[in-house]
C-alpha atoms as a PDB file:
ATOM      1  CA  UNK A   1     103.088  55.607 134.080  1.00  0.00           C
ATOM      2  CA  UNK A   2     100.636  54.192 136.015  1.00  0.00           C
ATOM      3  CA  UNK A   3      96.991  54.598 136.048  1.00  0.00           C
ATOM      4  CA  UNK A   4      93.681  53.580 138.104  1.00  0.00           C
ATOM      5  CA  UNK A   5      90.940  52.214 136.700  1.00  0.00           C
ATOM      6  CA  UNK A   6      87.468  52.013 138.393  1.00  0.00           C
ATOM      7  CA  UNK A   7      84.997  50.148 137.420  1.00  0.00           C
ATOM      8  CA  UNK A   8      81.403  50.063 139.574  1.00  0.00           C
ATOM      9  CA  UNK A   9      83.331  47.011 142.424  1.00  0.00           C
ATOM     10  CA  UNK A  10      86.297  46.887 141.382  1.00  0.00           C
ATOM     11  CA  UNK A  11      89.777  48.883 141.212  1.00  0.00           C
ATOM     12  CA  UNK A  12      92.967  47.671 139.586  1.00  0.00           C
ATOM     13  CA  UNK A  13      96.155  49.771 138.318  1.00  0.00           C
ATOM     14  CA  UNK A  14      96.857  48.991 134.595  1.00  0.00           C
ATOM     15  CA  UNK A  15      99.956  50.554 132.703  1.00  0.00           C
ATOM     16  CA  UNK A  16      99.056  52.938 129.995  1.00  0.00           C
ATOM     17  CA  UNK A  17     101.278  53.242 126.900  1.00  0.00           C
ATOM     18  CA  UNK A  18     101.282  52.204 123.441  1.00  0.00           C
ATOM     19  CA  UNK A  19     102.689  48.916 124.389  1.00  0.00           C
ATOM     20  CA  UNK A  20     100.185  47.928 126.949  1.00  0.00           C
ATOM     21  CA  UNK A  21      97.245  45.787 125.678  1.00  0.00           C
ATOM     22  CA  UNK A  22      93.885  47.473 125.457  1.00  0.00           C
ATOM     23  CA  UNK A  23      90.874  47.313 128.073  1.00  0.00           C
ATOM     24  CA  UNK A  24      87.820  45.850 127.256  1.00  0.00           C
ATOM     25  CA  UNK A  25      84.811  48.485 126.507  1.00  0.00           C
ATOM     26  CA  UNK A  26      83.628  48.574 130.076  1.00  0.00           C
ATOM     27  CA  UNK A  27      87.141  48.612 131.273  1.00  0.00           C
ATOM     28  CA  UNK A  28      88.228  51.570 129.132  1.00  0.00           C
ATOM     29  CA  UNK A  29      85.347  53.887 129.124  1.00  0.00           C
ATOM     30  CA  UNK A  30      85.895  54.033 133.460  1.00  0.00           C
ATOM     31  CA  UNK A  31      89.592  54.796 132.638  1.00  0.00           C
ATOM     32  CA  UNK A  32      91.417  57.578 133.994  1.00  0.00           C
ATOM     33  CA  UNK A  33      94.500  59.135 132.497  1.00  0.00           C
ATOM     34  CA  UNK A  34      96.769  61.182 135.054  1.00  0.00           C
ATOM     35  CA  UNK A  35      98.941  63.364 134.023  1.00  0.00           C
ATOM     36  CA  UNK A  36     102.980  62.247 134.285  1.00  0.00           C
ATOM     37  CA  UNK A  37     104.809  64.350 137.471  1.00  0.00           C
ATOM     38  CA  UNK A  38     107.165  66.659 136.635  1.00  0.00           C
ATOM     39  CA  UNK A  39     111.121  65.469 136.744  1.00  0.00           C
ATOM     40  CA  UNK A  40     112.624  67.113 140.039  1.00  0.00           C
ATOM     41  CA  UNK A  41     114.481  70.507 138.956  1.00  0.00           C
ATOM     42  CA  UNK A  42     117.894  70.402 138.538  1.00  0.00           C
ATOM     43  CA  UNK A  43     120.957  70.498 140.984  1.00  0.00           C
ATOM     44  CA  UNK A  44     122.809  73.547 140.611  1.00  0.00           C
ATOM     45  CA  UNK A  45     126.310  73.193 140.013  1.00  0.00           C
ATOM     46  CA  UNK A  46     128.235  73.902 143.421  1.00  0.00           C
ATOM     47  CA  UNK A  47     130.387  76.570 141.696  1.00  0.00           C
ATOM     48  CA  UNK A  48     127.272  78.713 140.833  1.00  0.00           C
ATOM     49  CA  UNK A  49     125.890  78.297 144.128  1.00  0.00           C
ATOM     50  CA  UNK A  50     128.945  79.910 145.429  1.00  0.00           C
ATOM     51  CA  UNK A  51     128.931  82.583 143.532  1.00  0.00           C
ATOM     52  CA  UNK A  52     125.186  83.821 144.017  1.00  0.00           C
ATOM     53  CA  UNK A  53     125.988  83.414 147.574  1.00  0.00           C
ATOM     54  CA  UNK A  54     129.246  85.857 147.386  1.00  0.00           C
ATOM     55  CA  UNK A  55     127.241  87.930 145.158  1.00  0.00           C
ATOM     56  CA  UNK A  56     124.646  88.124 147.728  1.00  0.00           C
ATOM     57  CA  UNK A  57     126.864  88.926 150.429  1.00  0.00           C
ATOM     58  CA  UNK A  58     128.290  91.845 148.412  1.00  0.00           C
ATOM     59  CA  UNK A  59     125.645  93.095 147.498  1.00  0.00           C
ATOM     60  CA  UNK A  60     124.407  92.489 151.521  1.00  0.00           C
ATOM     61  CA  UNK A  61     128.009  94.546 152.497  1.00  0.00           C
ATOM     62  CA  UNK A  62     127.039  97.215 150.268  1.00  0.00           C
ATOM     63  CA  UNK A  63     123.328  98.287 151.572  1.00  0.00           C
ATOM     64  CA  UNK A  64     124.710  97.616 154.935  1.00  0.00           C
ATOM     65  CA  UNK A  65     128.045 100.696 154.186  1.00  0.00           C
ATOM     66  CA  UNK A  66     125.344 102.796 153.034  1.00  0.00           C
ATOM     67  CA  UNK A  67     122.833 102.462 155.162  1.00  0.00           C
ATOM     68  CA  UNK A  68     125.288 103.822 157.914  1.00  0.00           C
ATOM     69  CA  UNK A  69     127.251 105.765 155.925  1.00  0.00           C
ATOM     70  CA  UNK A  70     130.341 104.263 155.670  1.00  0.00           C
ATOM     71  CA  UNK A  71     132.460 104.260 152.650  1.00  0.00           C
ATOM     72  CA  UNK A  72     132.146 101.659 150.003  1.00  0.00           C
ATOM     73  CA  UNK A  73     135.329 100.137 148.876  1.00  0.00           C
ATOM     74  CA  UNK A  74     134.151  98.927 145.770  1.00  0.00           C
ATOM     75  CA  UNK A  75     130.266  99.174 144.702  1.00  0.00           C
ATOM     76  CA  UNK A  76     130.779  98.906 141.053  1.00  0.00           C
ATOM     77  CA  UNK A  77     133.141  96.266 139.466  1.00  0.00           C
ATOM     78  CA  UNK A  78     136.089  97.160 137.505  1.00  0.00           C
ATOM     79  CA  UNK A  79     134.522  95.711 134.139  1.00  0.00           C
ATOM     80  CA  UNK A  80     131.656  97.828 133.757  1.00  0.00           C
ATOM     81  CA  UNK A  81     133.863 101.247 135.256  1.00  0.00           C
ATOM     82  CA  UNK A  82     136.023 100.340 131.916  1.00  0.00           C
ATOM     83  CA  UNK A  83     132.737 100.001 129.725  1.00  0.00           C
ATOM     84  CA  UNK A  84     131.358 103.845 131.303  1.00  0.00           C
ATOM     85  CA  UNK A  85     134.569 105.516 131.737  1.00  0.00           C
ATOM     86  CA  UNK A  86     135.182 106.067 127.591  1.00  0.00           C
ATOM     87  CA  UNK A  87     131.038 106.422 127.563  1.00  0.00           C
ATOM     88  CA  UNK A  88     131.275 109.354 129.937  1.00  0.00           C
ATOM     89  CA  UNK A  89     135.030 110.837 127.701  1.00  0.00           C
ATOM     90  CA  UNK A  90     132.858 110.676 124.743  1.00  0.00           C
ATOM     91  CA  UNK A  91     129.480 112.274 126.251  1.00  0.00           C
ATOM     92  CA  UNK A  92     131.402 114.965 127.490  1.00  0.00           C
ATOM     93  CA  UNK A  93     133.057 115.576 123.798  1.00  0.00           C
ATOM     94  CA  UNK A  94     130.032 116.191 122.508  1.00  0.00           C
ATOM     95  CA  UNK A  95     129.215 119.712 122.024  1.00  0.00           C
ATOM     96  CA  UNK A  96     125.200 119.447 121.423  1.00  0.00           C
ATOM     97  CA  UNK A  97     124.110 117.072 123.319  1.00  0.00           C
ATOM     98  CA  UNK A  98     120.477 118.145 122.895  1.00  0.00           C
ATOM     99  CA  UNK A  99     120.661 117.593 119.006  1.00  0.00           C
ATOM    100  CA  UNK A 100     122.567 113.721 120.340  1.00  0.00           C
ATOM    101  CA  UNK A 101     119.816 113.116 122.829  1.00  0.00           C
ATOM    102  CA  UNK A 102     117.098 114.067 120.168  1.00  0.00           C
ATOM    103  CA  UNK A 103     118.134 111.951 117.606  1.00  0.00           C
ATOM    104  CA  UNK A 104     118.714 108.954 120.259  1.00  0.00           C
ATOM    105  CA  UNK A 105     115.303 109.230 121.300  1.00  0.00           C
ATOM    106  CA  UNK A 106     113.903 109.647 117.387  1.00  0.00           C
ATOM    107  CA  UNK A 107     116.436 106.691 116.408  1.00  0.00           C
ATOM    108  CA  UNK A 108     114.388 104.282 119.086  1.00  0.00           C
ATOM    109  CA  UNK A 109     110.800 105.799 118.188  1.00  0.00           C
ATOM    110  CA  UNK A 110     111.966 104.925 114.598  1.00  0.00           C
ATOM    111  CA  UNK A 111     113.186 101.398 116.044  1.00  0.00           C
ATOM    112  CA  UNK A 112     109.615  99.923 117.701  1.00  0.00           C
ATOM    113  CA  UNK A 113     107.880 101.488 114.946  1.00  0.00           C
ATOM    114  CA  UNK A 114     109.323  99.419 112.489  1.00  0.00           C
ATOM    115  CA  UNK A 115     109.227  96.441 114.898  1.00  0.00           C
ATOM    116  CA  UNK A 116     105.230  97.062 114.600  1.00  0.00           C
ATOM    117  CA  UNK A 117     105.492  97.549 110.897  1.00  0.00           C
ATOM    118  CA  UNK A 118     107.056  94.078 110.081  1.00  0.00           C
ATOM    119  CA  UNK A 119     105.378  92.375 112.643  1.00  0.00           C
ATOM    120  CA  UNK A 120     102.043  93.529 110.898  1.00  0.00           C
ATOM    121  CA  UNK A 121     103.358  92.880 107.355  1.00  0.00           C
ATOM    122  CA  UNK A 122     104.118  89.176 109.095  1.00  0.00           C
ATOM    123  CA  UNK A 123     101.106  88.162 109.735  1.00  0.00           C
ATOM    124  CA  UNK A 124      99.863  88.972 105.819  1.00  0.00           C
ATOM    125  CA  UNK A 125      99.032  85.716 104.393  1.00  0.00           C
ATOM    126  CA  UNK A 126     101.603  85.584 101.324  1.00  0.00           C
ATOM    127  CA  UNK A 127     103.834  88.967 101.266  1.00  0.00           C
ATOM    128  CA  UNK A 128     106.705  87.552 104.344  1.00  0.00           C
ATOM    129  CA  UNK A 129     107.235  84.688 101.675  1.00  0.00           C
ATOM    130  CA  UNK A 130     107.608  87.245  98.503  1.00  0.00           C
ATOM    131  CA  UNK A 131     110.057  89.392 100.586  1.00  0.00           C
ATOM    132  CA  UNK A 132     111.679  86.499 101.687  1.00  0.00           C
ATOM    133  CA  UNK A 133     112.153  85.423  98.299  1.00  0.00           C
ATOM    134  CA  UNK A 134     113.643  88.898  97.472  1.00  0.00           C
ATOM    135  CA  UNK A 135     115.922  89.244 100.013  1.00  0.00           C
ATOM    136  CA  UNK A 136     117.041  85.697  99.146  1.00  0.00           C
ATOM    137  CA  UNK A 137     117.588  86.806  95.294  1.00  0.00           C
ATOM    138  CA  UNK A 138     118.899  90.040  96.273  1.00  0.00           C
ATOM    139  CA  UNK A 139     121.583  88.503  98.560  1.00  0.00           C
ATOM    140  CA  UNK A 140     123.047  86.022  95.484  1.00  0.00           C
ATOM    141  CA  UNK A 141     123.263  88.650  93.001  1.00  0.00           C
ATOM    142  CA  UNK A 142     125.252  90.804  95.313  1.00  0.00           C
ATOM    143  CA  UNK A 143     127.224  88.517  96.296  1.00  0.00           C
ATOM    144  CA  UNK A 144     127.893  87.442  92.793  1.00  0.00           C
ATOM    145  CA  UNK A 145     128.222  91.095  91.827  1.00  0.00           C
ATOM    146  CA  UNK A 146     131.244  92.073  94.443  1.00  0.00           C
ATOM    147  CA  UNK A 147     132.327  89.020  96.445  1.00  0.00           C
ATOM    148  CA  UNK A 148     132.704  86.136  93.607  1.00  0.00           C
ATOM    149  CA  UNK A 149     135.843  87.770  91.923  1.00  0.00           C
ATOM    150  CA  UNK A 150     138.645  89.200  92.939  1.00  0.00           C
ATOM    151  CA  UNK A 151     138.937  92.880  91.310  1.00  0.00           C
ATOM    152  CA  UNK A 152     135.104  93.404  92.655  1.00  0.00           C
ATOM    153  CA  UNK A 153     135.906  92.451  96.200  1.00  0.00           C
ATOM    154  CA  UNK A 154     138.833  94.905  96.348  1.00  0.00           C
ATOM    155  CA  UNK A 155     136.654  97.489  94.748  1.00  0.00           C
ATOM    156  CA  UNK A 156     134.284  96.935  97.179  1.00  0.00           C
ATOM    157  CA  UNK A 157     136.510  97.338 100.014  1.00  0.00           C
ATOM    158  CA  UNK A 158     137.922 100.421  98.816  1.00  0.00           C
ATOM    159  CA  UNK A 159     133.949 102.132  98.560  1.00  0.00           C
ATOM    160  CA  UNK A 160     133.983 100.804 101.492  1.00  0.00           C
ATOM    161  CA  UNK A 161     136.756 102.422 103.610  1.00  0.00           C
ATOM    162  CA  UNK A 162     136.061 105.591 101.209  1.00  0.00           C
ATOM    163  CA  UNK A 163     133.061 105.668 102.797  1.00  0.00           C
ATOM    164  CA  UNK A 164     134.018 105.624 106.433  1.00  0.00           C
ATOM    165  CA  UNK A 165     136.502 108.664 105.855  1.00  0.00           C
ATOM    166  CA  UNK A 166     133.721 110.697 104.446  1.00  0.00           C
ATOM    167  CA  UNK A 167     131.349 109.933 107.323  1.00  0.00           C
ATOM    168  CA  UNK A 168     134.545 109.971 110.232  1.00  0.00           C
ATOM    169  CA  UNK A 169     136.377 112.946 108.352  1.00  0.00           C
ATOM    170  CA  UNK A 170     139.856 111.448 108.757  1.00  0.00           C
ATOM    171  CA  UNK A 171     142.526 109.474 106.802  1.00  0.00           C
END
C-alpha cells in the first residue's frame, strides 16, 4: 500500500507496513495513512448469469400474459404446486379450522416471546454459562441413561413409538 507523505517542501511516497523502516519524527508526524481500496467484486459464474436472465424473462412473460389477459401456461413451477397441493388436502381435512388457525397464531406469539425471553436471560452476566453448564450435564446423563446400552436404547425406542400412536391414534 502506498502512502504520501508531506512534509512543509517536500512530498515523497513511502510504503507503509510492518516491514518498511520507520520515518524520522518530522517525517512521521506529517504522515498520512489511506485506507486500502476495496478488491473488485466478483465475476459471476456464467451459468448463474443465465439463469437470472431466464428467470427474468419469465417472470417478464408472465406480467406481460396478465397484463393483457392472456392465459399463463405455467406461473407457478411444478416443485412448489407439489409442496401446496398436500398443504391445501390437509387444510381442507380439517374440520375446525378456527381452533387450527388459533393455536397457529398462539404457537408463534408463544415463539418471539421466548425469543425475547432468552435473549434477555443472555445478556445476564453469569446465568447463559450456568444453563449452559446444565444443559451440558443434562445431555451426558441422558445419554448415559438410554443410549449407552443396549436394553435402554430399545426401551427408549419403544416409549418412543408408544408415544406417537397415542398422539396419531393409529397402529
Amino acid at each position: 500500500m502506498a502512502t504520501t507523505v508531506h512534509s512543509m517542501s517536500t512530498t515523497s511516497t513511502t510504503l507503509v507496513d510492518s516491514k518498511a523502516p520507520r520515518q524520522s519524527a518530522a517525517a512521521s508526524s506529517a504522515q498520512c495513512v489511506t485506507l486500502p481500496s476495496l478488491p473488485p467484486p466478483p465475476l459471476q459464474q456464467q451459468n448463474r448469469a443465465w439463469k437470472a436472465t431466464g428467470y427474468c424473462r419469465k417472470l417478464a412473460r408472465n406480467v406481460a400474459a396478465m397484463a393483457t389477459g392472456e392465459a399463463t401456461p405455467e406461473v407457478v413451477s411444478t416443485d412448489v404446486q407439489e409442496l401446496i397441493k398436500p398443504l391445501q388436502e390437509a387444510w381442507d381435512k380439517v374440520e375446525d379450522k378456527y381452533a387450527v388457525s388459533s393455536l397457529a397464531v398462539a404457537g408463534g406469539v408463544f415463539l418471539w416471546g421466548s425469543t425475547g425471553m432468552i435473549l434477555a436471560i443472555d445478556k445476564l452476566p453469569l446465568l447463559p454459562g450456568v444453563l449452559e453448564l446444565v444443559g451440558i450435564g443434562y445431555t451426558g446423563w441422558f445419554a448415559y441413561k438410554n443410549l449407552v446400552f443396549k436394553p435402554d436404547r430399545e426401551a427408549l425406542i419403544e416409549k418412543i413409538k408408544c408415544t406417537y400412536r397415542d398422539i396419531i391414534g393409529s397402529s
